[in-house]
N, C-alpha and C. Protein backbone atom coordinates (compact mmCIF):
# COMPACT_ATOMS: atom_id res chain seq x y z
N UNK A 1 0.56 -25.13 8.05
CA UNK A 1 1.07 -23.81 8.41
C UNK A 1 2.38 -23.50 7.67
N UNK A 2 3.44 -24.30 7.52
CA UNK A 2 4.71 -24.28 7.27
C UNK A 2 4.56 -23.81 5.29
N UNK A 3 3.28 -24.27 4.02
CA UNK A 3 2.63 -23.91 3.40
C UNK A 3 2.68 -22.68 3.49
N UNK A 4 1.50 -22.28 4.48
CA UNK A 4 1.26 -21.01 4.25
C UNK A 4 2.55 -19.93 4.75
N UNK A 5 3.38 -19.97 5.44
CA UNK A 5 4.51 -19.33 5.49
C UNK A 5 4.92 -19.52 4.49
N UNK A 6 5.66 -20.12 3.53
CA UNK A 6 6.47 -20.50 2.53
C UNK A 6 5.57 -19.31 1.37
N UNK A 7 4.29 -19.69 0.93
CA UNK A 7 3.57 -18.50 -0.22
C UNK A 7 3.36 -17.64 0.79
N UNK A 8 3.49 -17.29 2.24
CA UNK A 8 3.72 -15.24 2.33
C UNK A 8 4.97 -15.22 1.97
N UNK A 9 6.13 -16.08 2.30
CA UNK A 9 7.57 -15.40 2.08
C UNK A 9 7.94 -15.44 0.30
N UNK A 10 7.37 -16.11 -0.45
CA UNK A 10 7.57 -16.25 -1.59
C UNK A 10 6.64 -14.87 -2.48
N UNK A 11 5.76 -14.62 -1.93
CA UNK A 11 4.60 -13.64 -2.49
C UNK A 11 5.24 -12.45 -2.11
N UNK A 12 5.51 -12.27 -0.80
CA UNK A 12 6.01 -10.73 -0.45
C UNK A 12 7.89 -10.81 -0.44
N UNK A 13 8.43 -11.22 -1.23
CA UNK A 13 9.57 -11.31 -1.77
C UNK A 13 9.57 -10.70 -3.18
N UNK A 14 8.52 -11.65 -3.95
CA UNK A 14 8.07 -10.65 -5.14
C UNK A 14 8.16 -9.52 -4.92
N UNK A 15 6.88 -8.80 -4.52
CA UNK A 15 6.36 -8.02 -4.09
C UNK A 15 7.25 -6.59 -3.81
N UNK A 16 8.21 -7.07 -2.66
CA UNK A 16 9.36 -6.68 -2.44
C UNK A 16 9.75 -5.76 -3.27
N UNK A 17 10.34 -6.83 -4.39
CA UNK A 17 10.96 -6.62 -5.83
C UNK A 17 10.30 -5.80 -6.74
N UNK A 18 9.22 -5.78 -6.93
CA UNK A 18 8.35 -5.31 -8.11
C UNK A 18 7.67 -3.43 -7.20
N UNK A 19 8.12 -3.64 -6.01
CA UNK A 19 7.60 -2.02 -4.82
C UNK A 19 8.64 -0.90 -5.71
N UNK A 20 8.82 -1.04 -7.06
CA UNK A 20 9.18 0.45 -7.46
C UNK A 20 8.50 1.63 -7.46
N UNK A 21 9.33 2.87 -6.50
CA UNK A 21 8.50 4.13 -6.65
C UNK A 21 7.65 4.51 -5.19
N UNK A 22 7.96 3.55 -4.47
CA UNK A 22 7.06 3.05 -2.46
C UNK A 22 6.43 2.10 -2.84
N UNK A 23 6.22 1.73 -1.84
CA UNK A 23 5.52 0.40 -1.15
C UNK A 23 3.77 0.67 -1.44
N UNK A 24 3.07 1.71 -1.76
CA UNK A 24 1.56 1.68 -2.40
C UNK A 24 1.79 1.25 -3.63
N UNK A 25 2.44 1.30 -4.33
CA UNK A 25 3.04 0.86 -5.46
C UNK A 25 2.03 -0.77 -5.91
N UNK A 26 2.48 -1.07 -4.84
CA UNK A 26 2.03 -2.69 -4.87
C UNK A 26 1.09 -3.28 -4.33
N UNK A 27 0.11 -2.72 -3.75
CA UNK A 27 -1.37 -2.86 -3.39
C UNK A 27 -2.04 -3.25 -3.80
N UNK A 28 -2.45 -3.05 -5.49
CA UNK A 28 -3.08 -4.21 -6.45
C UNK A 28 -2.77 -5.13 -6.05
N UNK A 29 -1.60 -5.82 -5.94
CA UNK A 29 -1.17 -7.25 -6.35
C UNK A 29 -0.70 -7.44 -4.79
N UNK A 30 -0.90 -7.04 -4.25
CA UNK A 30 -0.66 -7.42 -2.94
C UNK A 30 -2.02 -8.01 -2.70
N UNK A 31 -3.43 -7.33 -3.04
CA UNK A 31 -4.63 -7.43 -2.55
C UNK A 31 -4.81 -8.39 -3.30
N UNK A 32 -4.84 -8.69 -4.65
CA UNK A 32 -4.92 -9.85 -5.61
C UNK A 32 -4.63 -11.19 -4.99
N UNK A 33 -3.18 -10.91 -4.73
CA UNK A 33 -3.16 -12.08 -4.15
C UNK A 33 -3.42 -13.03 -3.00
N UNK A 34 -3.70 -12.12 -1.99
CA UNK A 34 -4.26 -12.24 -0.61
C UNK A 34 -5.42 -12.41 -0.71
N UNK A 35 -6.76 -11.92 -1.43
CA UNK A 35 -7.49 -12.16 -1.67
C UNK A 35 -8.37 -13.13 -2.57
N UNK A 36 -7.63 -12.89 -3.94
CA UNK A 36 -8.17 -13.18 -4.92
C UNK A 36 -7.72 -14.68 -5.37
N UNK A 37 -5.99 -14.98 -5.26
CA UNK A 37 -5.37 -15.66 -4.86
C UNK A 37 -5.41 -17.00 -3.93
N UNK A 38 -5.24 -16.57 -2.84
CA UNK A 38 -5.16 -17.22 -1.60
C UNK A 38 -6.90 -17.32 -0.83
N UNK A 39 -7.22 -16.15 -1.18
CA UNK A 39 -8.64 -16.45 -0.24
C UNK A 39 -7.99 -16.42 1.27
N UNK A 40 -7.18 -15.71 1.52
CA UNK A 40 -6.94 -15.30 2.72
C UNK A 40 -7.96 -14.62 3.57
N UNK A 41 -8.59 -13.59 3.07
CA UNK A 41 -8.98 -12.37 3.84
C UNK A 41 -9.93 -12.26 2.71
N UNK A 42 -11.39 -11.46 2.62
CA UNK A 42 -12.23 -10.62 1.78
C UNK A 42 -11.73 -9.31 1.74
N UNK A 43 -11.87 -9.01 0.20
CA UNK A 43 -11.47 -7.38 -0.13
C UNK A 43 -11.61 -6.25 1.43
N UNK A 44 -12.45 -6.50 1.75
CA UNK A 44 -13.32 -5.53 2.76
C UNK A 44 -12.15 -5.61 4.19
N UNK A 45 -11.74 -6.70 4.20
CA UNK A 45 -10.67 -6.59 5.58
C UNK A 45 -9.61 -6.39 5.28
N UNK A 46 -8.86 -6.71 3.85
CA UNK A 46 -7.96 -6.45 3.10
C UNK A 46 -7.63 -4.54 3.42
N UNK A 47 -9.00 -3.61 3.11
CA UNK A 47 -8.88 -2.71 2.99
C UNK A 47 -8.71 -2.27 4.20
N UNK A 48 -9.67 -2.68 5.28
CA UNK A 48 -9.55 -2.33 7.00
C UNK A 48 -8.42 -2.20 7.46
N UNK A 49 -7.62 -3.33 6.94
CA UNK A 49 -5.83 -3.52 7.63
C UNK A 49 -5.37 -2.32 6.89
N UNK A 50 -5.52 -1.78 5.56
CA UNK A 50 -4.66 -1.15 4.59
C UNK A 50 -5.12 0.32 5.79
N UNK A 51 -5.98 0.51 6.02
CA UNK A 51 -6.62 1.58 6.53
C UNK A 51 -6.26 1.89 8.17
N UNK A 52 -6.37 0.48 8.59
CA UNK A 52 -5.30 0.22 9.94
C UNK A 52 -4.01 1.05 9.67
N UNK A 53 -3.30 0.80 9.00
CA UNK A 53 -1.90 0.66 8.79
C UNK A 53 -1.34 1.70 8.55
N UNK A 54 -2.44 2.33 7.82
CA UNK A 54 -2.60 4.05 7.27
C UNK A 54 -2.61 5.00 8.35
N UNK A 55 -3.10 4.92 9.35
CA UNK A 55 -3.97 6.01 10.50
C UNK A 55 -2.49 5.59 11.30
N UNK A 56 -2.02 4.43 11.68
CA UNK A 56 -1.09 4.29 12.74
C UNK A 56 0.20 4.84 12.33
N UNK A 57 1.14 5.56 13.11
CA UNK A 57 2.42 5.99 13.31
C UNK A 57 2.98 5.11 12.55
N UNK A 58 4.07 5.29 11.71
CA UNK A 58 5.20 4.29 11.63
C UNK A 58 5.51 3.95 9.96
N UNK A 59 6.05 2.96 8.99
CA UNK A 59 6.13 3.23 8.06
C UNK A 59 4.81 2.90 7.30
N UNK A 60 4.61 3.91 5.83
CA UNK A 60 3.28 3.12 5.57
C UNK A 60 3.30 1.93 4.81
N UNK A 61 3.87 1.01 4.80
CA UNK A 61 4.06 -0.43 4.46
C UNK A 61 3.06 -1.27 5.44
N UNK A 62 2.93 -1.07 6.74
CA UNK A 62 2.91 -1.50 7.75
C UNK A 62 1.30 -2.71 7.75
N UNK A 63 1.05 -2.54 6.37
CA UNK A 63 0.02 -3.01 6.51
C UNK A 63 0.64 -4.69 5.57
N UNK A 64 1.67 -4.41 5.61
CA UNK A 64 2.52 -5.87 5.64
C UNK A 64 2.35 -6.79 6.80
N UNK A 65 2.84 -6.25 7.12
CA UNK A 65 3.18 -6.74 8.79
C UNK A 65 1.92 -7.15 9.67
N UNK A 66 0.87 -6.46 9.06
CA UNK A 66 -0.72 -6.89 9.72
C UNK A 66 -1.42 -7.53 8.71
N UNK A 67 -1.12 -7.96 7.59
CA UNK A 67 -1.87 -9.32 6.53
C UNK A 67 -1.19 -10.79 7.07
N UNK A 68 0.72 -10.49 7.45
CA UNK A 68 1.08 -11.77 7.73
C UNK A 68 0.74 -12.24 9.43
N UNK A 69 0.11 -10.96 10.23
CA UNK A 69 -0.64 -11.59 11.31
C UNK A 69 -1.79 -11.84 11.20
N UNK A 70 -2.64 -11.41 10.40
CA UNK A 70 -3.92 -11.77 10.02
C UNK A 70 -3.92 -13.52 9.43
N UNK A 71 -2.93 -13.58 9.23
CA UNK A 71 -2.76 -14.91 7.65
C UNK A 71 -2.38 -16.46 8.77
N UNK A 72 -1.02 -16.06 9.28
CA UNK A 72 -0.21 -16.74 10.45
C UNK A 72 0.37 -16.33 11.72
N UNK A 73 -0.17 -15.26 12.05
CA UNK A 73 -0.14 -14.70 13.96
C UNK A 73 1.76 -14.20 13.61
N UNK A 74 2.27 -14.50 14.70
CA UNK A 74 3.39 -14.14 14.66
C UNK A 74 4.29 -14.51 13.72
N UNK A 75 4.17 -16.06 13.32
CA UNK A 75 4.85 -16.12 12.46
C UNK A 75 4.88 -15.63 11.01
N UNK A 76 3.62 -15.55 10.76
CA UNK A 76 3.33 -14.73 9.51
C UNK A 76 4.31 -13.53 9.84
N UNK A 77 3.71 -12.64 10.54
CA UNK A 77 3.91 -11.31 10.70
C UNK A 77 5.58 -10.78 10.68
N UNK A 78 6.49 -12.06 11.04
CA UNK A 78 7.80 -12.02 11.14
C UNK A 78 8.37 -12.55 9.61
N UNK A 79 7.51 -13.46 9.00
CA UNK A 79 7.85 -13.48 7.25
C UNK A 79 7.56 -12.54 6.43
N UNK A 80 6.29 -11.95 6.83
CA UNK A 80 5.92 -11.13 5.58
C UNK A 80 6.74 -9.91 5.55
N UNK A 81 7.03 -9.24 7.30
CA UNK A 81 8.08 -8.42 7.21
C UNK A 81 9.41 -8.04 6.78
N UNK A 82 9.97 -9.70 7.25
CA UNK A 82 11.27 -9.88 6.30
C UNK A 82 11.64 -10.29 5.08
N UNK A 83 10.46 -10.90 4.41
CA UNK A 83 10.18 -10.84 2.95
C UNK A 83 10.10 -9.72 2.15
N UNK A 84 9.13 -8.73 2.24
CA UNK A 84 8.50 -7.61 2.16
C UNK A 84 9.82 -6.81 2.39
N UNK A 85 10.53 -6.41 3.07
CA UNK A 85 11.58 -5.37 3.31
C UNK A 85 12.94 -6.04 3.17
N UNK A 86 13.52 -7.02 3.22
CA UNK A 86 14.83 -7.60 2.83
C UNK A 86 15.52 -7.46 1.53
N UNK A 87 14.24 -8.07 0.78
CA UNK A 87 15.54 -8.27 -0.72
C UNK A 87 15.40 -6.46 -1.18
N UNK A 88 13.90 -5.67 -1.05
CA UNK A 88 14.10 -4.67 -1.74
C UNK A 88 15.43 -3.46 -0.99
N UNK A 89 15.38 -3.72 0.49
CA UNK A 89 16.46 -3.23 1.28
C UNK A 89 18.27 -3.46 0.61
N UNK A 90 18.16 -4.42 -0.06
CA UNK A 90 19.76 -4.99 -0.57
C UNK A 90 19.69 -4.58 -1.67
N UNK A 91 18.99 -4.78 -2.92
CA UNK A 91 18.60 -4.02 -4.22
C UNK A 91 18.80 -2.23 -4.19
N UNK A 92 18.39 -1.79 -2.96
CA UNK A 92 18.49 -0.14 -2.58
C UNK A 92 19.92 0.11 -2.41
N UNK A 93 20.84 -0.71 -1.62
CA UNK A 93 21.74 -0.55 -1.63
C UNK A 93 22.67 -0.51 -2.47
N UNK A 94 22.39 -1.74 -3.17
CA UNK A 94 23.44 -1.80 -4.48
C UNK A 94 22.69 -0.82 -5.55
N UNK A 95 21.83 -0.63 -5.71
CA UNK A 95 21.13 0.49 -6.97
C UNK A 95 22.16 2.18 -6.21
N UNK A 96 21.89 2.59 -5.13
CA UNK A 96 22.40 3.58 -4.67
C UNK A 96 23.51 3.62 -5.05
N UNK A 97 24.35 2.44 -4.69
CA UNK A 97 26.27 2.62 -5.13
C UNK A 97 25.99 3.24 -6.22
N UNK A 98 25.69 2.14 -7.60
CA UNK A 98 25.61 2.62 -8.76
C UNK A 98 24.93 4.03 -9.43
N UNK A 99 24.23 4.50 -8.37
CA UNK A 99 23.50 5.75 -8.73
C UNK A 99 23.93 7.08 -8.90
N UNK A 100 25.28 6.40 -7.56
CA UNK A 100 25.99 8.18 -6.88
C UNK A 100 27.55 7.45 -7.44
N UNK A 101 27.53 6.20 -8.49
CA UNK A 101 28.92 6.21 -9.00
C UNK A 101 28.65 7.28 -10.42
N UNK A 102 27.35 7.06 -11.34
CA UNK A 102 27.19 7.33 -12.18
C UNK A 102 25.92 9.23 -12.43
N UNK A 103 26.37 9.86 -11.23
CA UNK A 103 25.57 10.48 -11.13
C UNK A 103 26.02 12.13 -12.23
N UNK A 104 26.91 11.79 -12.97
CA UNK A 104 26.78 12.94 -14.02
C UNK A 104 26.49 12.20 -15.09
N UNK A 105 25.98 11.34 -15.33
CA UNK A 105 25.29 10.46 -16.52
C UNK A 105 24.16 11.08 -17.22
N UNK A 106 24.07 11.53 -18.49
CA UNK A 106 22.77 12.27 -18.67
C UNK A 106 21.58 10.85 -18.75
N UNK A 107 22.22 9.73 -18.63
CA UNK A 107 20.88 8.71 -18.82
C UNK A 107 20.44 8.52 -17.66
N UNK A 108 21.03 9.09 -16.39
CA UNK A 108 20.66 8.82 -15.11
C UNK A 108 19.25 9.83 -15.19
N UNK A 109 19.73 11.49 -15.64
CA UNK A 109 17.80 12.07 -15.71
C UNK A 109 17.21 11.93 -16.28
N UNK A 110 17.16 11.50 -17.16
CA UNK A 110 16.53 10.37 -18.79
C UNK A 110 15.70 9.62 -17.68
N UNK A 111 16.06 8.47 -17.07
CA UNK A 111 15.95 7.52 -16.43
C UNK A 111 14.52 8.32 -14.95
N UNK A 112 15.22 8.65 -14.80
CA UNK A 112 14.30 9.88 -13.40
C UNK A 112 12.85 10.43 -14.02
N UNK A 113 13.75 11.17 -14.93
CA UNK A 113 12.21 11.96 -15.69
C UNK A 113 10.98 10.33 -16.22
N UNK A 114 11.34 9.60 -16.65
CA UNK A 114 10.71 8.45 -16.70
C UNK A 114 9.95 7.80 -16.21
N UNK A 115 10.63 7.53 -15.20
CA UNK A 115 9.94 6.73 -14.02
C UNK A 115 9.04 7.64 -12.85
N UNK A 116 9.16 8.99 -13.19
CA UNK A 116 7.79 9.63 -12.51
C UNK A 116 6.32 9.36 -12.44
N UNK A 117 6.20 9.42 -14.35
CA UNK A 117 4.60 8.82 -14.48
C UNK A 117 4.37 7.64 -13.92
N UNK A 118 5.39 6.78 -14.35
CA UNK A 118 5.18 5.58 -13.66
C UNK A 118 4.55 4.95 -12.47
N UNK A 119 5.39 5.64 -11.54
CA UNK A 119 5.21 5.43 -10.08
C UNK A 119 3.73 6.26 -10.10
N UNK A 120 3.77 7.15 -10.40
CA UNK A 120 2.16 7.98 -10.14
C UNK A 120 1.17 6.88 -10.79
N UNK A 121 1.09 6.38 -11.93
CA UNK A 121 0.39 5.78 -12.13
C UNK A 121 -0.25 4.66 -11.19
N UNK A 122 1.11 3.97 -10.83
CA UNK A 122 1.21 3.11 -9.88
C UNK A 122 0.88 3.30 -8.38
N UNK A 123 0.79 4.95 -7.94
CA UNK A 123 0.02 4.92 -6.62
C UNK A 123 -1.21 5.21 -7.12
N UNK A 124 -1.50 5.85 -8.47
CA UNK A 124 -3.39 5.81 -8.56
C UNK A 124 -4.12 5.05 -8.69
N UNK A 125 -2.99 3.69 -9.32
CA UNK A 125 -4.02 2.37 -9.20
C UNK A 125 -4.33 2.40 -7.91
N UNK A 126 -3.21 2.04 -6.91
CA UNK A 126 -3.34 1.88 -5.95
C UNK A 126 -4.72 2.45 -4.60
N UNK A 127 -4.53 3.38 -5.14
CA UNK A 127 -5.71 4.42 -4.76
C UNK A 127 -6.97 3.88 -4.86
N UNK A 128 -7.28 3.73 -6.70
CA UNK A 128 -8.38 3.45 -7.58
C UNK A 128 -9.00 1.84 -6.46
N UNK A 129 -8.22 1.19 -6.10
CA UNK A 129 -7.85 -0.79 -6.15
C UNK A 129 -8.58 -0.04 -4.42
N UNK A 130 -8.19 0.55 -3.33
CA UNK A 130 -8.59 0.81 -2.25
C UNK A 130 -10.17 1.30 -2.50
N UNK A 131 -10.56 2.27 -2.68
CA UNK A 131 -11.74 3.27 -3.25
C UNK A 131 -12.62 2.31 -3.50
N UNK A 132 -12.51 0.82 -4.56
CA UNK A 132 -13.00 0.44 -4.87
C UNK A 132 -14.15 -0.81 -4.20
N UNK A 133 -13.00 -1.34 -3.41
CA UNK A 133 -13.17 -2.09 -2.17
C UNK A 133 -13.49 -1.80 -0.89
N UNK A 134 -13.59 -0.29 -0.49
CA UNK A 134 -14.01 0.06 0.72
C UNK A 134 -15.28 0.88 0.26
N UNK A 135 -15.36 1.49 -0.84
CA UNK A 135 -16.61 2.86 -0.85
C UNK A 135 -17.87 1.72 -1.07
N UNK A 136 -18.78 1.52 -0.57
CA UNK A 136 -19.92 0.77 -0.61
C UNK A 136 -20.85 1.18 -0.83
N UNK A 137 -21.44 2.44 -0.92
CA UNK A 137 -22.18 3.33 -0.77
C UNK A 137 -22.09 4.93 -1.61
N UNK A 138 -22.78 5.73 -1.88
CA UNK A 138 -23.16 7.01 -2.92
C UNK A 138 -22.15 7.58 -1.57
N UNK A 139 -22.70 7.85 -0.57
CA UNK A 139 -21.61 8.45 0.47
C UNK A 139 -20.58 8.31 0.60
N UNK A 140 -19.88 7.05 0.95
CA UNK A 140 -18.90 6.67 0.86
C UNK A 140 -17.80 7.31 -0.37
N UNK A 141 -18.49 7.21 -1.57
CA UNK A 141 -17.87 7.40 -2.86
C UNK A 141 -17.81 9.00 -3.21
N UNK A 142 -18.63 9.67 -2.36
CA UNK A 142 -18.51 11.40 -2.27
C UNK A 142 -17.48 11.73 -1.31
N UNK A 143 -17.26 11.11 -0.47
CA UNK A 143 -16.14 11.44 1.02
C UNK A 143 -14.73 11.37 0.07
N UNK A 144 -14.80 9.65 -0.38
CA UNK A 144 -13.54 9.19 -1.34
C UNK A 144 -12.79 11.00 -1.86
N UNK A 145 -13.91 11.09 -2.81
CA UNK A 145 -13.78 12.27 -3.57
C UNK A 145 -13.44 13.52 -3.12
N UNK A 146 -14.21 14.08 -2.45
CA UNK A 146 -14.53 15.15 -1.68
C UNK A 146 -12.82 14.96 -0.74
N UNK A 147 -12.58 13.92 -0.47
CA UNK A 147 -11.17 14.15 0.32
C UNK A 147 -10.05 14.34 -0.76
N UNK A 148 -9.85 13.27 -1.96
CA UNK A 148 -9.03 13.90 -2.89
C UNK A 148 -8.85 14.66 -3.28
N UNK A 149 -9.72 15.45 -3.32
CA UNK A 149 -10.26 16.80 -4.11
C UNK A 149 -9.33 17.86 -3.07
N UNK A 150 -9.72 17.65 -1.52
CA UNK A 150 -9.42 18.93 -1.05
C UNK A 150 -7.45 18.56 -0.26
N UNK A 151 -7.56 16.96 -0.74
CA UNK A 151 -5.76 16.69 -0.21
C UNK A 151 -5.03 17.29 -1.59
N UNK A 152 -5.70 17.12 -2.80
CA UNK A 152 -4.99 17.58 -4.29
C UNK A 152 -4.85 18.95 -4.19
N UNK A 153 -5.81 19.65 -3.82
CA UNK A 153 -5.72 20.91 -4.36
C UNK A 153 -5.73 22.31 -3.28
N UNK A 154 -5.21 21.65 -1.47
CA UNK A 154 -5.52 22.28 -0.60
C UNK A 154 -4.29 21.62 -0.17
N UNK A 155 -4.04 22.61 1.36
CA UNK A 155 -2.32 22.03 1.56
C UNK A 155 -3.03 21.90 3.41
N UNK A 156 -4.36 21.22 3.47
CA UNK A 156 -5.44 20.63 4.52
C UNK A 156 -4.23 19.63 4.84
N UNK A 157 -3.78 19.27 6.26
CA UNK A 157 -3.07 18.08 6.28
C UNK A 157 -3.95 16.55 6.35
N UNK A 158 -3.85 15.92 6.15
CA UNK A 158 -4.54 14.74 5.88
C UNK A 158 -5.00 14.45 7.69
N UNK A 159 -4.38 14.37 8.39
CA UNK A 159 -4.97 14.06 9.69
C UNK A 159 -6.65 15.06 10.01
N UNK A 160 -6.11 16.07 9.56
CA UNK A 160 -7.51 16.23 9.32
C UNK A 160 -9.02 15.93 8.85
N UNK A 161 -8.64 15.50 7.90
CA UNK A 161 -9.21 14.49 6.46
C UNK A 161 -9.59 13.50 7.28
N UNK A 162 -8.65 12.82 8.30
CA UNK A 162 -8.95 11.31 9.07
C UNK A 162 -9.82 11.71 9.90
N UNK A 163 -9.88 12.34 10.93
CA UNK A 163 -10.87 13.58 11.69
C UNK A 163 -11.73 13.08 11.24
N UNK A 164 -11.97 14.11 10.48
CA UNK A 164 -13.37 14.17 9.75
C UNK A 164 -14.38 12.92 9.17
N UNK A 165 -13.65 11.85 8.66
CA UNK A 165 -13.89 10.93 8.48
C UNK A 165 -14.31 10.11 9.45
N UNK A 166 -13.12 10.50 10.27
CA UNK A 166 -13.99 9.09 12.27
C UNK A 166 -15.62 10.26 12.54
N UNK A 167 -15.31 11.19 12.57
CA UNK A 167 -16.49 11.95 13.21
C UNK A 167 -17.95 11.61 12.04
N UNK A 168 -17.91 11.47 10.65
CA UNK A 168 -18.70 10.93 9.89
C UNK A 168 -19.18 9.54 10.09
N UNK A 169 -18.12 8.73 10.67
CA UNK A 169 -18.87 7.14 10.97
C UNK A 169 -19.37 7.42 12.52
N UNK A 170 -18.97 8.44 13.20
CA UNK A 170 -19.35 8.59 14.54
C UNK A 170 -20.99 8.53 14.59
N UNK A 171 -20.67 9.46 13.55
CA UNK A 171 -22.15 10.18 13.42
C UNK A 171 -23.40 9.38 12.91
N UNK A 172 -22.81 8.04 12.45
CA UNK A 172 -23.68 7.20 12.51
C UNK A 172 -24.00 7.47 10.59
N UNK A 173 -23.33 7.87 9.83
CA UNK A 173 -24.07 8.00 7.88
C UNK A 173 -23.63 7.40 7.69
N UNK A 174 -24.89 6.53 6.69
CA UNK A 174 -24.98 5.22 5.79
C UNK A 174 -23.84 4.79 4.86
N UNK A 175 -22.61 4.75 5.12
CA UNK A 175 -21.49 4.01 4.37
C UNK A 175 -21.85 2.73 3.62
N UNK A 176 -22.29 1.80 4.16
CA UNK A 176 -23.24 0.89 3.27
C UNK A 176 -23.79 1.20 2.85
N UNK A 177 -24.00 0.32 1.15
CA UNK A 177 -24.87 0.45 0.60
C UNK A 177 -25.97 -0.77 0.16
């Protein structure tokens, strides 16, 4: 046990570190390693928790906090949290000083304008890495769509979107494929 605490606090310390732009940011390699990695969990519950974590109140990280109870019960759940949110919490701080010391810097919007694509890129993997692992099915992979489509280009609030989605598995359509 003392093992497996040691690689969540060492993995989501990374992790931590490398969450430029939010915390979806890092979902690839969060799932990589939990999965692919460790053999913790299969893609498929990997995504359940991500999807857990998603629907519930609170920050959307949160699906931290439910891999290190999935992994090691409480104790997990109390490493991966303070792994996961500590070092990048102290890094925010000291980046901020320096941000609002240097904030008529023209390399500071240099710097901004930059790191936009970035991070976008980095939540579409993120996106792409979910989609991939949960859509099982021609249905599944039209909903995927059919919801991007109308969260991109419609100002539909997403709880809706979730709606619709519980009332589709309600309803009993073939998500498996």
């Amino acid at each position: 046990m003392t093992d497996t605490l040691i690689a969540l606090a060492v993995i989501f310390s990374q992790l931590s570190l490398l969450a430029f732009g939010g915390g979806n940011t890092i979902l690839p390699e969060m799932q990589r390693q939990v999965v692919e990695v460790h053999h913790w969990m299969p893609a498929s519950e990997f995504s359940a928790l991500f999807a857990l974590a998603q629907a519930a109140p609170g920050p959307n990280m949160m699906v931290v906090t439910l891999v290190g109870w999935h992994v090691a019960g409480w104790a997990g759940m109390l490493v991966t949290s303070l792994a996961k949110f500590g070092p990048s919490s102290v890094v925010t701080l000291l980046a901020m000083h320096a941000w609002n010391r240097f904030k008529d810097r023209p390399w500071r919007r240099i710097a901004q304008k930059g790191l936009v694509p970035v991070t976008a890129g980095l939540v579409a993997a993120s996106a792409v890495l979910i989609a991939q692992t949960s859509d099982t099915s021609w249905l599944a992979w039209a909903i995927t769509g059919t919801c991007a489509v109308l969260a991109f280009r419609t100002r539909i609030h997403p709880l809706w979107l979730l709606g619709a989605g519980a009332l589709a598995g309600l309803a009993g359509l073939p998500f498996v494929g």
